[in-house]
Protein backbone atom coordinates (compact mmCIF):
# COMPACT_ATOMS: atom_id res chain seq x y z
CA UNK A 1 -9.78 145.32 163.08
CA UNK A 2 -10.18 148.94 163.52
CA UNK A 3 -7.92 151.75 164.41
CA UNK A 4 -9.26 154.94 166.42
CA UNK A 5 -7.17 157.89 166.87
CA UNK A 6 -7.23 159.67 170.30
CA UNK A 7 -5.31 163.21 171.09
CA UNK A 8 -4.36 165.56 173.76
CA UNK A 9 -3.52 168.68 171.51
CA UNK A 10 -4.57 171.65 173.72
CA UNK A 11 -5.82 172.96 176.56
CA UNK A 12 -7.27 169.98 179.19
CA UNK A 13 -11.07 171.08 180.62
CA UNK A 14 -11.14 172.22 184.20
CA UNK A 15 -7.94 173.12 186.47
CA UNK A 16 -5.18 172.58 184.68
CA UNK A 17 -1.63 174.10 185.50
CA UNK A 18 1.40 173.69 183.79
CA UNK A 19 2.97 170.29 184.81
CA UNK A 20 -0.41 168.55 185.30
CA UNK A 21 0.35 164.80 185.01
CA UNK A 22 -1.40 163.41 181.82
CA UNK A 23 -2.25 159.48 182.19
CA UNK A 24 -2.05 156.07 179.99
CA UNK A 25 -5.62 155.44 179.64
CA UNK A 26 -4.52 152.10 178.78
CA UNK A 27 -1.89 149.71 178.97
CA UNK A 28 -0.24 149.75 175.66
CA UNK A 29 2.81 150.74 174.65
CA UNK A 30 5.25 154.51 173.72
CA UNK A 31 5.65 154.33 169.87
CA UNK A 32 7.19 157.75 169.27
CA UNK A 33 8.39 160.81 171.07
CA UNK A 34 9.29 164.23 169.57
CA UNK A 35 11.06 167.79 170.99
CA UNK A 36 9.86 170.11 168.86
CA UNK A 37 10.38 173.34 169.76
CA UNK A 38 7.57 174.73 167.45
CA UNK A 39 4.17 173.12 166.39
CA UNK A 40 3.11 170.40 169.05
CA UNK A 41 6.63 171.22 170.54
CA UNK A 42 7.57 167.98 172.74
CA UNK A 43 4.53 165.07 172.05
CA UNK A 44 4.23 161.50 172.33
CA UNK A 45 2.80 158.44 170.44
CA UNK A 46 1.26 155.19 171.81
CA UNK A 47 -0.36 152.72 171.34
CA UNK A 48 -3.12 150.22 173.04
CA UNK A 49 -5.27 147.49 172.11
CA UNK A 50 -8.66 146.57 173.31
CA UNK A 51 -12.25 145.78 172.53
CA UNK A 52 -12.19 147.83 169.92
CA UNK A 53 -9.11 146.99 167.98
CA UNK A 54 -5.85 149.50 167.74
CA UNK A 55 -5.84 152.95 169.14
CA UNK A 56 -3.46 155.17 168.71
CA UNK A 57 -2.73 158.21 171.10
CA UNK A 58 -0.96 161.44 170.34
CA UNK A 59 -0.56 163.60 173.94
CA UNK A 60 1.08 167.07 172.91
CA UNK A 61 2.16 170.35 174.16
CA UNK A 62 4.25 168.45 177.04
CA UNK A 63 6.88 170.29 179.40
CA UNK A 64 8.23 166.99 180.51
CA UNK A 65 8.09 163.64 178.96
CA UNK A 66 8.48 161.06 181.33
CA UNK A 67 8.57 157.77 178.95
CA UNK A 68 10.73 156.13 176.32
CA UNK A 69 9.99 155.03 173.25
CA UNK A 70 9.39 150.98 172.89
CA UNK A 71 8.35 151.56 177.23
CA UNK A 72 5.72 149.25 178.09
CA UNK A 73 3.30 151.23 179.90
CA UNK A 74 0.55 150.56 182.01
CA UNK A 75 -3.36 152.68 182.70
CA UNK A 76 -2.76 155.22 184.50
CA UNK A 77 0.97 155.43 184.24
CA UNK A 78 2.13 158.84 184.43
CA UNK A 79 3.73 159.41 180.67
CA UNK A 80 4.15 163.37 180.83
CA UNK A 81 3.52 166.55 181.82
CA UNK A 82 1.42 169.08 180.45
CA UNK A 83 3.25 172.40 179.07
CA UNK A 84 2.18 175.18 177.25
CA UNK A 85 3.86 175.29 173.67
């Protein structure tokens, strides 16, 4: 088994605004969420499984989170959006 880390922890490449939607890029599922008002401020957790083993995602810096924690969620699901903190 192996377990790779993925993040969203600044700015997103290209044209992105403040309340950009940022995507599952699996199914998996929310394992934490946190409204920080300092640091990452409000981030998320999750979690998929594929071909190669665990992955673990950590999307921060979001104005709006959109999920709850133990939410099944599917690729491409719309989980947050992206802030500026």
């Amino acid at each position: 088994m192996s377990i790779i880390f993925c993040a969203v922890t600044g700015p997103i490449p290209g044209n992105s605004d403040l309340g950009t939607p940022l995507r599952a890029i699996s199914d998996g599922a929310i394992t934490s969420i946190h409204e920080h008002t300092t640091g990452f401020g409000k981030h998320l957790h999750y979690k998929i499984s594929g071909q190669f083993g665990e992955v673990w995602c950590h999307y921060a810096h979001c104005d709006k989170i959109l999920v709850k924690e133990g939410q099944q969620i599917k690729e491409g699901d719309v989980l947050a959006t992206l802030g500026n903190t």
